[in-house]
Protein backbone atom coordinates (compact mmCIF):
# COMPACT_ATOMS: atom_id res chain seq x y z
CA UNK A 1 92.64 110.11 77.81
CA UNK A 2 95.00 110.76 75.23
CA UNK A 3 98.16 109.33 76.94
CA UNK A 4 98.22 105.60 76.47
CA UNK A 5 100.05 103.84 79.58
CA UNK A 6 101.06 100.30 79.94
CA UNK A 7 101.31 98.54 83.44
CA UNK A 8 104.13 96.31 84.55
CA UNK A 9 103.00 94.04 87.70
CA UNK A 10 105.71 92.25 89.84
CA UNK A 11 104.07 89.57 91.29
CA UNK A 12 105.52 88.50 94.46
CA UNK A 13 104.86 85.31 96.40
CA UNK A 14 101.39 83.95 95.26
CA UNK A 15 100.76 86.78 93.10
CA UNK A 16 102.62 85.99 89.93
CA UNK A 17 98.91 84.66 88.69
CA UNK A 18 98.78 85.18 84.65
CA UNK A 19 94.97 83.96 84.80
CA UNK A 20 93.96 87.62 85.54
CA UNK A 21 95.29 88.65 81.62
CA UNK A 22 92.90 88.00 78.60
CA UNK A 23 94.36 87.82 75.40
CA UNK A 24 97.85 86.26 77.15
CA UNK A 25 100.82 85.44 75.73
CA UNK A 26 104.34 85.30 76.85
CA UNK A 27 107.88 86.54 75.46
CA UNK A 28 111.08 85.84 76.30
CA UNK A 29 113.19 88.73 76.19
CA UNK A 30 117.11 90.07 77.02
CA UNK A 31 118.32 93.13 78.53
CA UNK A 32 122.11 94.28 78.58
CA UNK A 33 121.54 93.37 82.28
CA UNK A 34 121.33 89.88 81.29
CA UNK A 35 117.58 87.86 81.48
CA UNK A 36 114.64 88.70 83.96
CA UNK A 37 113.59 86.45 86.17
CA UNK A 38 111.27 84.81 83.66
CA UNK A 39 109.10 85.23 80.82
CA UNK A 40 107.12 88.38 80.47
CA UNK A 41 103.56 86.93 80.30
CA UNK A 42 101.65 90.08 78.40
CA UNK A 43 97.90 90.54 77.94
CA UNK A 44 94.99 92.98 78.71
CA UNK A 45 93.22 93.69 81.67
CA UNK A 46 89.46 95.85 80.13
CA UNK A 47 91.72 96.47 77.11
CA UNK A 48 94.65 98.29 78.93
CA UNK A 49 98.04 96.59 78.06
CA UNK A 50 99.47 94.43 81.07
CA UNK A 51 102.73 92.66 81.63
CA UNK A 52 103.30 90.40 84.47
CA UNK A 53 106.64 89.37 86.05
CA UNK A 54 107.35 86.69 88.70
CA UNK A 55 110.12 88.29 90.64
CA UNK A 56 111.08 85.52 91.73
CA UNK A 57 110.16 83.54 88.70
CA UNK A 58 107.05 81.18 88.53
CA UNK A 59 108.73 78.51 90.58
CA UNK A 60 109.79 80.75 93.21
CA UNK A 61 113.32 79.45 92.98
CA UNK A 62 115.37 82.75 93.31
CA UNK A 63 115.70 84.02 96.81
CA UNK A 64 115.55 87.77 96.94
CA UNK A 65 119.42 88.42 96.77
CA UNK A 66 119.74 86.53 93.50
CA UNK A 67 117.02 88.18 91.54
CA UNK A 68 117.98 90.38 88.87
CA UNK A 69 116.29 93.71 89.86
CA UNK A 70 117.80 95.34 86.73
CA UNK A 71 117.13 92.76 83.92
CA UNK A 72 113.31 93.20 85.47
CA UNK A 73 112.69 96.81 85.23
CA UNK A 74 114.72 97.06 82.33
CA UNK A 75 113.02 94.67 80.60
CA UNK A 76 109.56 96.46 81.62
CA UNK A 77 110.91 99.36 80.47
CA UNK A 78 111.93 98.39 77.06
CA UNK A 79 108.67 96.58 76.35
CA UNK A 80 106.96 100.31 76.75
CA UNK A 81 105.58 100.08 80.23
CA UNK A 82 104.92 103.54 81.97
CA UNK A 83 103.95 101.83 84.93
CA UNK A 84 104.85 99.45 87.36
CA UNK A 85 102.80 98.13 90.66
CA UNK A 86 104.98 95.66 93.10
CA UNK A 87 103.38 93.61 95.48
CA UNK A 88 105.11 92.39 98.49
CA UNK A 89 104.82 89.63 101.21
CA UNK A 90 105.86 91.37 104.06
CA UNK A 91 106.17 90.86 108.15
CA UNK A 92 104.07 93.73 110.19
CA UNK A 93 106.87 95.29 112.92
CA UNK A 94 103.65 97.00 114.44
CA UNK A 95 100.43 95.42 116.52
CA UNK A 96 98.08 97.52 114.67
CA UNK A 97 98.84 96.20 111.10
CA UNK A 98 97.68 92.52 111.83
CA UNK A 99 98.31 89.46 109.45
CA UNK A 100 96.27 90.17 106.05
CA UNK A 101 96.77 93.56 106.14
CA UNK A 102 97.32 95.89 102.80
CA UNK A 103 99.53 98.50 103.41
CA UNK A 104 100.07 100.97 100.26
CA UNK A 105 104.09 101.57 100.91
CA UNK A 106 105.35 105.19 100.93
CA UNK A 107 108.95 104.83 102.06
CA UNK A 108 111.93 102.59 102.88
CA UNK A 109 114.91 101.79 105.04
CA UNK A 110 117.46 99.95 102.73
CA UNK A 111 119.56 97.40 104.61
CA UNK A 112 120.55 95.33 101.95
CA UNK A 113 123.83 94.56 101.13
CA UNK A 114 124.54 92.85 97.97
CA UNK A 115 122.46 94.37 95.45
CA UNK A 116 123.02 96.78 92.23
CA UNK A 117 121.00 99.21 92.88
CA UNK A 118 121.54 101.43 89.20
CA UNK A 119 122.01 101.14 85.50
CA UNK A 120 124.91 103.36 85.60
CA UNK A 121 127.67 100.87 86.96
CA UNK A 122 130.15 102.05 84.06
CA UNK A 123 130.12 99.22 82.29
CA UNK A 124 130.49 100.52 78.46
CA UNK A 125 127.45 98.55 77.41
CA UNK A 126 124.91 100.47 80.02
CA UNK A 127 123.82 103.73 80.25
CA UNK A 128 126.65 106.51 80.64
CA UNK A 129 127.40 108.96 83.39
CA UNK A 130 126.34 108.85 87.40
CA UNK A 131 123.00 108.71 88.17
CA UNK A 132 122.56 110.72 91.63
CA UNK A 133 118.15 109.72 91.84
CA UNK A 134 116.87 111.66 94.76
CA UNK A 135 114.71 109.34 97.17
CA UNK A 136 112.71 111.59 98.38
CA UNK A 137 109.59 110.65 97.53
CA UNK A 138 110.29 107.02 97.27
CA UNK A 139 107.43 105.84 95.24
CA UNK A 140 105.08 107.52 93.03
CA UNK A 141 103.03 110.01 94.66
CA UNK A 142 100.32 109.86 91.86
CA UNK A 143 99.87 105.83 91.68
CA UNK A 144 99.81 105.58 95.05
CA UNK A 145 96.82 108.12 95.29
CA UNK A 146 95.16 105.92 92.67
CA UNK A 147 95.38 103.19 94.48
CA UNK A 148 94.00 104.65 97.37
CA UNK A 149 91.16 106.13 95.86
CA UNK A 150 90.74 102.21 94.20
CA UNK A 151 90.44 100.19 97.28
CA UNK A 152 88.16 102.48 98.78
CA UNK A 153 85.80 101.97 95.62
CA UNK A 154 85.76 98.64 95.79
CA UNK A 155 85.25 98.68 99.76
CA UNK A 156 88.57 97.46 100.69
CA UNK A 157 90.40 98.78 103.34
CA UNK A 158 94.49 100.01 103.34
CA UNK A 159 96.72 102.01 105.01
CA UNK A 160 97.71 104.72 103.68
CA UNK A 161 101.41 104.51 104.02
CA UNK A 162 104.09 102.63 105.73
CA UNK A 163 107.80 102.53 105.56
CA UNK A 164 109.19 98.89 104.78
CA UNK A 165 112.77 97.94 106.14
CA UNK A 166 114.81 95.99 103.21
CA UNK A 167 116.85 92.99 104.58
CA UNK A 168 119.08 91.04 102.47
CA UNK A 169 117.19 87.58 103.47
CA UNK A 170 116.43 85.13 102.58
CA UNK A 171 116.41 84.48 106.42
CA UNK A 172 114.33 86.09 108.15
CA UNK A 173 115.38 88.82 111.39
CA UNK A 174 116.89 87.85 114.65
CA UNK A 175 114.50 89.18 117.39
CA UNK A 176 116.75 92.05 118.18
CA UNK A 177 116.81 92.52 114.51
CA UNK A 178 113.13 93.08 114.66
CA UNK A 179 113.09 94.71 118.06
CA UNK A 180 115.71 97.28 116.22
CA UNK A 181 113.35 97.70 113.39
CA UNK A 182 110.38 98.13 115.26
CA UNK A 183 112.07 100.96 117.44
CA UNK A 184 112.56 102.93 114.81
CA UNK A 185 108.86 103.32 113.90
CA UNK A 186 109.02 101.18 110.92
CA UNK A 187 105.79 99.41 109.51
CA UNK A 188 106.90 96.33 107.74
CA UNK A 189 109.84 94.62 106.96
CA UNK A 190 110.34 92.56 103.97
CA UNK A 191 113.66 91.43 100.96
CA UNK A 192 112.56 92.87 97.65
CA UNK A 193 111.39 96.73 97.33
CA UNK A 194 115.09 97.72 97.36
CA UNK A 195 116.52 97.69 94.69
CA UNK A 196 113.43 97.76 92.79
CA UNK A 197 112.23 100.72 93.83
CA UNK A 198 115.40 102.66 93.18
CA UNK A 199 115.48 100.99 89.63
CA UNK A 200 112.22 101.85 88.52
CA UNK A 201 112.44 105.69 89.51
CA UNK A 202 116.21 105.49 87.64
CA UNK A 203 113.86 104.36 83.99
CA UNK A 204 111.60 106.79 84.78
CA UNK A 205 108.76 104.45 85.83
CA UNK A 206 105.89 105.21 88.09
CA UNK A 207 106.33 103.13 90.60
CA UNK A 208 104.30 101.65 93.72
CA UNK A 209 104.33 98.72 95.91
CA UNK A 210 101.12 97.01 97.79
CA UNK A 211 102.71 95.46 100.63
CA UNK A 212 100.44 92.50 102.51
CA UNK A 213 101.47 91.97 106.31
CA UNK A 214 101.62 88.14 106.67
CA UNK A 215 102.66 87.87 109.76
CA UNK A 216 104.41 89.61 112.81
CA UNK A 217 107.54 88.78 112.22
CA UNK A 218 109.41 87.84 115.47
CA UNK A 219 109.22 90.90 118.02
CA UNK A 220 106.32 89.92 119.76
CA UNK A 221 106.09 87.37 122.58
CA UNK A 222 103.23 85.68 121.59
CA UNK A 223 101.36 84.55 118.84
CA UNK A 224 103.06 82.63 115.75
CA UNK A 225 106.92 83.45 114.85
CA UNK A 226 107.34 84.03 110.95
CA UNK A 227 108.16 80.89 108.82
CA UNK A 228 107.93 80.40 104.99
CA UNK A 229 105.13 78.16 105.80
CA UNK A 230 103.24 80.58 108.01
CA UNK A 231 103.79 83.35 105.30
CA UNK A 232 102.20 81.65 102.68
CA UNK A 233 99.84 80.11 104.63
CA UNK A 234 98.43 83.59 105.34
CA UNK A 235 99.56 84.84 102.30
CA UNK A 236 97.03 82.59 99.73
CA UNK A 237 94.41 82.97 102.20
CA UNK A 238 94.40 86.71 101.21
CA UNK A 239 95.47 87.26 97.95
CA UNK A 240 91.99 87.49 96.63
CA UNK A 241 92.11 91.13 98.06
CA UNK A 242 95.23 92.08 96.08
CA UNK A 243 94.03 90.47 92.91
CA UNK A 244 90.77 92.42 93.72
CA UNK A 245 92.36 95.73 93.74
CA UNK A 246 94.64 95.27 91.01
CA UNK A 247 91.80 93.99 88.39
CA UNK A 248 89.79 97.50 89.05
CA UNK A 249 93.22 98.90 89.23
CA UNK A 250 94.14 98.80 85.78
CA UNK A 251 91.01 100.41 84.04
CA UNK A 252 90.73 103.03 87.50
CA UNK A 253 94.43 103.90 86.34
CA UNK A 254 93.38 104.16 82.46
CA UNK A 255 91.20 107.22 83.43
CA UNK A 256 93.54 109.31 84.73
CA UNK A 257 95.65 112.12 83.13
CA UNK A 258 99.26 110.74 83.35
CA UNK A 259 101.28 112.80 81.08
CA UNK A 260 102.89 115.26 83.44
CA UNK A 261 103.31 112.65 86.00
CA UNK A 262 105.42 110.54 82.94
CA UNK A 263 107.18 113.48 81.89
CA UNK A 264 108.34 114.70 85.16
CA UNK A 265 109.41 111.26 86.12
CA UNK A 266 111.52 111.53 82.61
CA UNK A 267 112.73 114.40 83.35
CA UNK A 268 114.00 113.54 86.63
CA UNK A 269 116.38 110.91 85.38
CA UNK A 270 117.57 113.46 82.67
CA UNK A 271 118.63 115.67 85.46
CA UNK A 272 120.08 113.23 88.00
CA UNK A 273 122.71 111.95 85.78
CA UNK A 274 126.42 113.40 86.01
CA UNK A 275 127.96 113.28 82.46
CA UNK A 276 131.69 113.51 83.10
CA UNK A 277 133.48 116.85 81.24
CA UNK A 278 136.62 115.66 79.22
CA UNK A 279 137.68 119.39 79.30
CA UNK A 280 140.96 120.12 80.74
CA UNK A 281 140.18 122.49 83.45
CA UNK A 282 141.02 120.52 86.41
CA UNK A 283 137.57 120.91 88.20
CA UNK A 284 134.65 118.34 87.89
């Protein structure tokens, strides 16, 4: 393969684990979105270039609203990545995805409320015009048939596709909340793919997100309600199959043609962004 790519992995709860990196170091680095969350730990992974991020940074001590989505991608960006893979502790909102669960993530329902969600705020230091990304699709269509096709080789089993509902958090969902949710024939709810998914298509990264079910959240009337305790709990007692697929991830990824895939994702941003006219005509 002549194109060389370079994978960004945003390590959510439990997942932020450098040990899977030889050759690791870690760099401190600014964006003119201020710092990410923490230090970019970068290594190798069979020789392919890897940098992992702790979203919430390795202490876990910014909730979801506080993280700086922008700094992270940006940041990701800068340092060459062409890739990025998110993974996400997540509450199923439907009996057949039980607690353990991978689910590759294919769309979203954003109902955040506090969050940047682009790199073209106007701000004179950032990147000029109106960026108008279409969501449609959400993630990257190519990484996400990667992954696919990686699980199955290593005898894992996903689903293929889910849409996540985005709440501000960090509490979690009243029961009508989740009732709502459920109704509308979302998968999984969970606080972090928005903005991050919207960022990542706006740098013209290929984006995807493993999401792992740790628990039902609250809609059901029995079984255990979701708790930080109860999500972790479930969460470390299957994050062996995440770290599985991403360590035959990487080289699986390295074999794959990925310059149109880059280039139209390029190209994308290039045509979503409005550049205002200073010419006098009176029309936009």
């Amino acid at each position: 393969m002549s194109f060389k790519i370079k994978i960004g992995i945003i390590g959510g709860s439990g997942l932020d684990n450098p040990d899977i990196l030889k050759n690791r170091s870690e760099k401190r680095v600014t964006t003119p979105f201020g710092p990410p969350s923490d230090a970019l730990i970068e290594g190798d992974i069979e020789g392919i270039p890897v940098i992992i991020l702790a979203r919430h940074g390795r202490n876990h001590d910014i909730m979801p609203t506080n993280v700086n989505y922008r700094a992270n991608i940006w940041a990701l960006k800068q340092e060459g990545c062409t890739h990025v893979i998110a993974t996400n502790a997540c509450g199923s909102l439907q009996e057949e995805i039980a607690p353990g669960d991978l689910v590759v993530i294919d769309n979203f329902i954003d109902r955040t409320t506090k969050r940047q969600q682009t790199f073209y705020d106007g701000d004179e230091n950032h990147p000029k015009g109106i960026c108008h990304m279409p969501m449609e699709p959400a993630v990257c269509l190519h990484t996400r048939k990667v992954i696919l096709e990686t699980a199955k080789e290593v005898n894992l089993k996903v689903r293929d596709g889910g849409t996540i509902v985005v709440i501000e958090g960090p509490r979690f969902s009243s029961k009508a909340e989740s009732m709502l949710y459920k109704s509308w024939g979302a998968h999984l709810v969970g606080m972090t793919s928005v903005p991050e998914a919207v960022l990542a298509k706006e740098a013209g990264l290929c984006y995807a997100v493993i999401g792992m079910a740790t628990d039902y959240d609250c809609w059901r009337d029995t079984g255990n309600k979701v708790s930080h305790k109860y999500v972790l709990e479930i969460f470390q007692q299957n994050v062996k199959k995440v770290l599985q697929i991403l360590l035959a991830l990487v080289p699986r990824m390295a074999k794959e043609d990925w310059a149109n895939t880059v280039q139209e994702a390029q190209t994308l941003v290039k045509d979503s962004v409005y550049l205002h006219c200073n010419c006098n005509t009176g029309t936009l």
